[in-house]
Protein backbone atom coordinates (compact mmCIF):
# COMPACT_ATOMS: atom_id res chain seq x y z
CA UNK A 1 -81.60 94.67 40.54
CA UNK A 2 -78.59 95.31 37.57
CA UNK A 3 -79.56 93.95 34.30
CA UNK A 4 -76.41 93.61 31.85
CA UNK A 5 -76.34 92.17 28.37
CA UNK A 6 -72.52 90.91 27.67
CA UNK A 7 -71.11 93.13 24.49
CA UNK A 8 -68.62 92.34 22.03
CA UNK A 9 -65.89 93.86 23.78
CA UNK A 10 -66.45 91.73 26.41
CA UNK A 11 -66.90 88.26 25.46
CA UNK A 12 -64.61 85.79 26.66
CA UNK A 13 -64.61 86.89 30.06
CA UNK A 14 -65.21 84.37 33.44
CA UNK A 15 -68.16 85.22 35.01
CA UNK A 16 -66.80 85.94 38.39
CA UNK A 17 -63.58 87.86 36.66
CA UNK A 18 -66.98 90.25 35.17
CA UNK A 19 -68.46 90.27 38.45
CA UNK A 20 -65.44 91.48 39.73
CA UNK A 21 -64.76 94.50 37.07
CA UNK A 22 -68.49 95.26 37.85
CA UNK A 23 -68.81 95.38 41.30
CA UNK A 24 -65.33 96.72 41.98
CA UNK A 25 -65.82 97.17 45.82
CA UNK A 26 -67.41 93.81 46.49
CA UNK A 27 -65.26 90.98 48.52
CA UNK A 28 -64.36 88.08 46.26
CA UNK A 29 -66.15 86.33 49.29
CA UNK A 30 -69.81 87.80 48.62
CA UNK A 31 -69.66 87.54 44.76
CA UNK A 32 -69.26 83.67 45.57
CA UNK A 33 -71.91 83.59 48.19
CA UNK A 34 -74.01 85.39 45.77
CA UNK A 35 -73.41 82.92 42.93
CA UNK A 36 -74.05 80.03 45.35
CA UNK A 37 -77.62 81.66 46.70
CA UNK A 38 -78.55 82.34 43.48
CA UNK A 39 -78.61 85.59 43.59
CA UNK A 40 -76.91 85.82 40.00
CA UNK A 41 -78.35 84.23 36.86
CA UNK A 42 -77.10 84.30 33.04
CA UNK A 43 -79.92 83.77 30.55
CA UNK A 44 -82.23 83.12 33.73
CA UNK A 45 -80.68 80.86 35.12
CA UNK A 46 -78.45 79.58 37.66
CA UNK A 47 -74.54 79.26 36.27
CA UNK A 48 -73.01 75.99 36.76
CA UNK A 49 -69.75 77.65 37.50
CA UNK A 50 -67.92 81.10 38.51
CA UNK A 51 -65.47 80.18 35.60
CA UNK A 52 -68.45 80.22 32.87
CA UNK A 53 -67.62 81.76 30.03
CA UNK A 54 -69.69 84.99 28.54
CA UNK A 55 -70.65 85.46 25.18
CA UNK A 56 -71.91 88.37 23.48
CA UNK A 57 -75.85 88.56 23.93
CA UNK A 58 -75.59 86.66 27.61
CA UNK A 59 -77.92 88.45 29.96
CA UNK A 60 -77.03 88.79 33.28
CA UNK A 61 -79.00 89.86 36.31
CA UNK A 62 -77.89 90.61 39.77
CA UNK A 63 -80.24 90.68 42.85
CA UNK A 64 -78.78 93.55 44.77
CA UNK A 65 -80.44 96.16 47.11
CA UNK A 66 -79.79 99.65 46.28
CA UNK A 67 -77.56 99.99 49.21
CA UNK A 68 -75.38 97.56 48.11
CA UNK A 69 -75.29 98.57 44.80
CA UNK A 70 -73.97 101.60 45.93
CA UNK A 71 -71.90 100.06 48.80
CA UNK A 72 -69.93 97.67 46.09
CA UNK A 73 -69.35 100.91 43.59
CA UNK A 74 -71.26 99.58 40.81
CA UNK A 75 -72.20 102.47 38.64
CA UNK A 76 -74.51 102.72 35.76
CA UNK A 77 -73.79 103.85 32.10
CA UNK A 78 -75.72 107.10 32.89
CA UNK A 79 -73.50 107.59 35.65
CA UNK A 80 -70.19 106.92 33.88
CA UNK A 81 -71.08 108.37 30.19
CA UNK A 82 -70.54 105.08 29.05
CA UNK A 83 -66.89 104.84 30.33
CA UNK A 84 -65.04 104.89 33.28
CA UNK A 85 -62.86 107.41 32.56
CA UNK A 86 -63.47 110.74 33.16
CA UNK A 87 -65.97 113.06 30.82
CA UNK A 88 -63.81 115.84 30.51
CA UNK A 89 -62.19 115.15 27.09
CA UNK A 90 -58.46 116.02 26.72
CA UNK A 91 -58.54 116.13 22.72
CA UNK A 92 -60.11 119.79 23.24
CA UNK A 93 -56.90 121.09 23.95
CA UNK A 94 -55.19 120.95 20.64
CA UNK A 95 -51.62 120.39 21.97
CA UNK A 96 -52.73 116.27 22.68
CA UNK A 97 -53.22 114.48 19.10
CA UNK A 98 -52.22 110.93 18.07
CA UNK A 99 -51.98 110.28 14.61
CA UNK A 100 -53.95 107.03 13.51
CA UNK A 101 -52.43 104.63 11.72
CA UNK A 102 -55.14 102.07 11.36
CA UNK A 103 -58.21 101.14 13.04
CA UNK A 104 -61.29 98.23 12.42
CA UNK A 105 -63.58 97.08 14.91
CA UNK A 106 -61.14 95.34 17.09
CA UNK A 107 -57.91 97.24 17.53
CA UNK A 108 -56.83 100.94 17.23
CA UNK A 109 -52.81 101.69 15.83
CA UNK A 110 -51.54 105.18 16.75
CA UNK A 111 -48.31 106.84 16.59
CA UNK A 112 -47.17 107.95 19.71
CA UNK A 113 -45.44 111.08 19.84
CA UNK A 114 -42.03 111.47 21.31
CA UNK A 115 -42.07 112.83 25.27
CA UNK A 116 -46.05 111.48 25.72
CA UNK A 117 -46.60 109.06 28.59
CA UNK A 118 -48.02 105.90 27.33
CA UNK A 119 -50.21 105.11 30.35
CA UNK A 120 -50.24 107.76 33.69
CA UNK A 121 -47.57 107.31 36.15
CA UNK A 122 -49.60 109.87 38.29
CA UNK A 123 -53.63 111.03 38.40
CA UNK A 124 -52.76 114.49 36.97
CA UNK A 125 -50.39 112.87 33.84
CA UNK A 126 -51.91 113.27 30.38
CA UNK A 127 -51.35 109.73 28.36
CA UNK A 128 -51.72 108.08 25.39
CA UNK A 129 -54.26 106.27 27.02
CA UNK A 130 -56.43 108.80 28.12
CA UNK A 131 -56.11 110.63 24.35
CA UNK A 132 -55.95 107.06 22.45
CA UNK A 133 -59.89 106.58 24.25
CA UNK A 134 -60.68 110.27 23.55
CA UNK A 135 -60.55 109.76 20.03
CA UNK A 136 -62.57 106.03 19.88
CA UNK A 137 -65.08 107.90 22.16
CA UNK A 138 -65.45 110.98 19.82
CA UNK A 139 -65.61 108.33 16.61
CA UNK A 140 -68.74 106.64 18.92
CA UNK A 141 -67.12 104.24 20.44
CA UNK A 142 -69.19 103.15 23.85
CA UNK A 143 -67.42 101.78 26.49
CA UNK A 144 -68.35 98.76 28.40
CA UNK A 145 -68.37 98.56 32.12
CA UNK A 146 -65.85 96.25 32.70
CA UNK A 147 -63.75 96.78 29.95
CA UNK A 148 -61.87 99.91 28.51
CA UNK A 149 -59.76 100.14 25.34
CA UNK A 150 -55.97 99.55 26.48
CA UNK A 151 -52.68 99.51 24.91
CA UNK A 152 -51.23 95.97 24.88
CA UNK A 153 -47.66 96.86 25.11
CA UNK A 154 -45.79 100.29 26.46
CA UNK A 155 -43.03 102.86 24.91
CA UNK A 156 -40.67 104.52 27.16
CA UNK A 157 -42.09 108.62 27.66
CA UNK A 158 -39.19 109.31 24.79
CA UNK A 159 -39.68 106.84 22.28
CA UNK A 160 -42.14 107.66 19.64
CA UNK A 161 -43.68 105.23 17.41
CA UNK A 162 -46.53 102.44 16.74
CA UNK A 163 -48.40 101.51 19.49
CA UNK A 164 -51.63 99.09 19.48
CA UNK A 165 -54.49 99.79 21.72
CA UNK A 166 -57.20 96.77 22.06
CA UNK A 167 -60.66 97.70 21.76
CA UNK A 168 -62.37 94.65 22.71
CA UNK A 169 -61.56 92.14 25.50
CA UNK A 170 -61.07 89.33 22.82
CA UNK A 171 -58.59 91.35 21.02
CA UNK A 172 -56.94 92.13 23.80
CA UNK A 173 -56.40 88.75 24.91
CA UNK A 174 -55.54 87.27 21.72
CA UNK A 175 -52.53 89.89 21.37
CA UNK A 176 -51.39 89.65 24.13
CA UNK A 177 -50.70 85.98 23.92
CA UNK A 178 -49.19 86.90 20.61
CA UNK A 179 -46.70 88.59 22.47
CA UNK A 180 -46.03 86.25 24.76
CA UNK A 181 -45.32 83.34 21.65
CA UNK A 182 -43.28 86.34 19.34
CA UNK A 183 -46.17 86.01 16.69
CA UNK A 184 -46.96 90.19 17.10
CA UNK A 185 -43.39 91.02 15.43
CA UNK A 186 -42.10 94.58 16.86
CA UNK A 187 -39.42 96.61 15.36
CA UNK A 188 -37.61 99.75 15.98
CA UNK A 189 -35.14 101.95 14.42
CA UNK A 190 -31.91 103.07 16.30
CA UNK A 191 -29.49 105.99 15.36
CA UNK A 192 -26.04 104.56 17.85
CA UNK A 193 -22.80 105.94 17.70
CA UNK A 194 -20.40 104.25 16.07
CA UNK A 195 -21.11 101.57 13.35
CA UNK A 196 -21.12 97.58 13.93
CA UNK A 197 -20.06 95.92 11.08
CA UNK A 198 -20.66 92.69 12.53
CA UNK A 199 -24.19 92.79 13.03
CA UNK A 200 -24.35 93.57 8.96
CA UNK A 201 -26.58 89.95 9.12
CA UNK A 202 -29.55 89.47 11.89
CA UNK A 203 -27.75 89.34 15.14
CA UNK A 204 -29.09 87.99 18.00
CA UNK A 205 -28.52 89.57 21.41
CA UNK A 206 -29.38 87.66 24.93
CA UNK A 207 -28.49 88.91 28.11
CA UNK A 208 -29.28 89.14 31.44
CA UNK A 209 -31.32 91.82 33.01
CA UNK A 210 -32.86 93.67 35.97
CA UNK A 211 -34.28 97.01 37.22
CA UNK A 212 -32.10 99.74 39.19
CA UNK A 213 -35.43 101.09 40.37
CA UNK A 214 -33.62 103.37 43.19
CA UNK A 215 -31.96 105.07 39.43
CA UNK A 216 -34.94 104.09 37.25
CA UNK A 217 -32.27 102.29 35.46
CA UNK A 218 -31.68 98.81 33.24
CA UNK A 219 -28.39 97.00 34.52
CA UNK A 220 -27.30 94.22 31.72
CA UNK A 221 -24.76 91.59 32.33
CA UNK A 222 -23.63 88.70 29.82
CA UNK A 223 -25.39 85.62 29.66
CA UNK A 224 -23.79 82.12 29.19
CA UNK A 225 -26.86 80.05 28.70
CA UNK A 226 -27.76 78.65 25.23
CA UNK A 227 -31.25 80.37 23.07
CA UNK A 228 -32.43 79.23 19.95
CA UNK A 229 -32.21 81.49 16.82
CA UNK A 230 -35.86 82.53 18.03
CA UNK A 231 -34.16 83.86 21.01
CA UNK A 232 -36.00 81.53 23.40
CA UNK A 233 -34.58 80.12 26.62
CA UNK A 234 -33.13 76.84 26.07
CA UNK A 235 -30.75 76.95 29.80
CA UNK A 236 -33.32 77.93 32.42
CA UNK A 237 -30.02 78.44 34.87
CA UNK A 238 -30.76 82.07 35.39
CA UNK A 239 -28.96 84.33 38.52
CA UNK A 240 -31.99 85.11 41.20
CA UNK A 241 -32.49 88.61 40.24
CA UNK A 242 -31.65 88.49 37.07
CA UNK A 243 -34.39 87.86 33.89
CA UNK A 244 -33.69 86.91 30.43
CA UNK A 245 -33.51 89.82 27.80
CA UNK A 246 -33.05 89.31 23.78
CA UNK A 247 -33.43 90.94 20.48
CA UNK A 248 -32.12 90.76 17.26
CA UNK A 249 -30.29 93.54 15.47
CA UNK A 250 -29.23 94.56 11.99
CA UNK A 251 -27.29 97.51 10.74
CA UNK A 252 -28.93 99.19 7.91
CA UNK A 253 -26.69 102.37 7.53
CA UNK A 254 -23.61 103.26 8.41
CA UNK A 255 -23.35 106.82 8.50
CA UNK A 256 -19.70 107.72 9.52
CA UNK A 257 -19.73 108.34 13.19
CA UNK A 258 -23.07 107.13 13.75
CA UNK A 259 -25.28 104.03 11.91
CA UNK A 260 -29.09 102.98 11.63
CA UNK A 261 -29.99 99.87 13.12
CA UNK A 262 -33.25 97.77 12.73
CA UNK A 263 -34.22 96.33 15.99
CA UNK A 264 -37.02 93.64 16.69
CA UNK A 265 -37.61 92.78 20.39
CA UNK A 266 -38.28 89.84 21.75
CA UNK A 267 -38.42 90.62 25.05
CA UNK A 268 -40.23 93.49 26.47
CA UNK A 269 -38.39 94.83 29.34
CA UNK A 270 -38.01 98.42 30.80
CA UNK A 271 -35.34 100.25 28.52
CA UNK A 272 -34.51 97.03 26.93
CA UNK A 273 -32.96 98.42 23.71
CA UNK A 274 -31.23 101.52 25.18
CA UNK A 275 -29.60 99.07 27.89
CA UNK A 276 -28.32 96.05 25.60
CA UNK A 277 -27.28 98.58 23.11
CA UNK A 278 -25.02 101.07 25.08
CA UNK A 279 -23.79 97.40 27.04
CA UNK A 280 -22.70 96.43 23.72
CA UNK A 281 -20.83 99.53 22.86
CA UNK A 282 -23.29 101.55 20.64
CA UNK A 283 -25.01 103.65 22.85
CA UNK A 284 -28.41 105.44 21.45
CA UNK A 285 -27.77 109.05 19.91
CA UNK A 286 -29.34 111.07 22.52
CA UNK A 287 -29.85 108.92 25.48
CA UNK A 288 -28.41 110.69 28.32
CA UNK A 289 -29.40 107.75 30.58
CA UNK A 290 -27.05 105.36 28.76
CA UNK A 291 -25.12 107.15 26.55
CA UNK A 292 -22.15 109.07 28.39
CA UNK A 293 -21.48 111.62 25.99
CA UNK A 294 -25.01 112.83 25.99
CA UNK A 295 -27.17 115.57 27.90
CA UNK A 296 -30.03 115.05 26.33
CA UNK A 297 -33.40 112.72 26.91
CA UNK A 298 -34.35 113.11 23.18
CA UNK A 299 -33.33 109.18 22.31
CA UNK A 300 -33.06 109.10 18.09
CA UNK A 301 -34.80 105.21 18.67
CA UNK A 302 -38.61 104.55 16.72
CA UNK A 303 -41.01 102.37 17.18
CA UNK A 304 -40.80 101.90 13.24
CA UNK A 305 -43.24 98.89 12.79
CA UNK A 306 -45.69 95.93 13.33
CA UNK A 307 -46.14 92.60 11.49
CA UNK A 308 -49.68 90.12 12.66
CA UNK A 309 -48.34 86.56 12.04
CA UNK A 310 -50.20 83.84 14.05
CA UNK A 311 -53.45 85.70 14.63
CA UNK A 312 -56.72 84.04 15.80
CA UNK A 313 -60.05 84.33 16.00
CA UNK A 314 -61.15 87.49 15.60
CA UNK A 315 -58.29 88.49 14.84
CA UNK A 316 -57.47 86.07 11.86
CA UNK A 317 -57.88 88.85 9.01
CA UNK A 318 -54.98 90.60 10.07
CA UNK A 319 -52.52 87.84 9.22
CA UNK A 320 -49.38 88.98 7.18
CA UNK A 321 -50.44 92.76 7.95
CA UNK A 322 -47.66 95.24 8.38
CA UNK A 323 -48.45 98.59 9.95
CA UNK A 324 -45.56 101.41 9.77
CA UNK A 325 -44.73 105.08 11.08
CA UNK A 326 -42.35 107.25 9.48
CA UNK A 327 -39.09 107.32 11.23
CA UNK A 328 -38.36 110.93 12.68
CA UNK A 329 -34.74 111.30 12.53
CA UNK A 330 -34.66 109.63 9.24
């Protein structure tokens, strides 16, 4: 038998969704079966539905054989060292740090370090992931075992700046729901060639976008639909292929051949910024994917800042918080 008492990382789950994360080898067929023979209770008893939701403190018992235990690849916090990740910490190499911006009980705010991988793109990469969890893990963070601290939103390997990892399941879904609605405010700072003098008030840029993934590459095209000064989709007549990208811009600086911008995304697509920028005609200062005149992969764009407006639930005292990094190139 498994005996599990729901944390606080992990409230707000659905029962079967938990079931699943637990038992990650088990057909969605036999966790239902299971449920419906009764072979799963919460707080002793039988749940009235896979879609219950769990709350911290909810005890939860599975009647299991050993061999299927082992057969559905559930594995115990002595087996895991309280994570799923592996044991072998990466923070003892002194090359991999990630300075901390902020962190409470729900949410942990590093700055990512230009050239790091946010998340692996192959089982031998070294991430911000993997180094982000070191360092909750080393602080005494225990990890749950169906739910792992996780950055909410990416950076491109060579864009530094703040990123926000979630800690606990509600956390995580509360932001990212504030990313879908534009309530978690993102900004970045951009050093493009040239200098646009028309963008010297908040600009807003929509386009139309889609992924070269033979080149790994953003391909922008104009759109003619109409947005409102939110940059939301008000004409939903969009090419098939083709998604909806927008952000606004502002020039802060113009410094002669080059000029600072302040960017805040709206949408967050692969190489957004990099793309619509160099499409406009200011291309990124050391972009060689989209700037022509450049060699380098050393893009002079930041991941400057974060403002909380609209949060929820456990999240509501971090309305009206700003978090910032110091710009690199600045």
């Amino acid at each position: 038998m498994i005996h599990r008492e729901i944390s606080a990382s992990e409230e707000g789950r659905k029962l079967a969704r938990y079931l699943e994360k637990l038992l990650p080898a088990a057909p969605k067929s036999f966790i239902y079966t299971a449920l419906r023979k009764n072979k799963i209770k919460v707080n002793r008893k039988k749940p009235g539905s896979p879609n219950l939701i769990l709350h911290t403190g909810d005890q939860i018992d599975l009647y299991l054989s050993p061999q299927q235990e082992t057969d559905f690849g559930y594995l115990s916090d002595e087996e895991t060292g309280n994570s799923h990740h592996s044991p072998d910490s990466v923070l003892s190499d002194p090359v991999f740090t990630l300075p901390v911006l902020y962190e409470d009980p729900h949410i942990l705010v590093i700055n990512k370090p230009f050239g790091l991988l946010s998340q692996k793109s192959r089982p031998e990469d070294i991430s911000a992931s993997e180094i982000a969890r070191d360092i909750l893990r080393k602080n005494g963070t225990v990890f749950d075992a169906t739910f792992a601290p996780s950055f909410v939103h990416r950076l491109d390997r060579n864009t530094g700046g703040v990123m926000i990892m979630a800690k606990t399941l509600p956390a995580s879904q509360i932001l990212s729901e504030m990313i879908r609605s534009h309530s978690l405010r993102k900004f970045y700072t951009a050093r493009v060639k040239g200098c646009p003098r028309q963008w010297t008030e908040e600009t807003l840029l929509a386009d139309l976008y889609r992924k070269n993934t033979k080149d790994n590459k953003a391909e922008i095209s104009p759109y003619e639909g109409t947005m409102d000064k939110g940059g939301f989709l008000k004409d939903p007549s969009v090419p098939e292929g083709w998604s909806l990208c927008a952000l606004k811009v502002k020039l802060v600086q113009d410094l002669g051949e080059s000029s600072l911008l302040e960017v805040e995304l709206l949408t967050g697509k692969s190489h957004q910024i990099r793309a619509q920028l160099a499409y406009h005609g200011y291309p990124i200062l050391g972009d060689g994917k989209y700037n022509a005149s450049e060699n380098t992969y050393r893009q002079q764009l930041f991941a400057s800042r974060v403002e909380f407006l609209g949060c929820t639930g456990c999240l509501s005292y971090l309305e009206g918080k700003i978090i910032q990094a110091p710009v690199p190139f600045l």
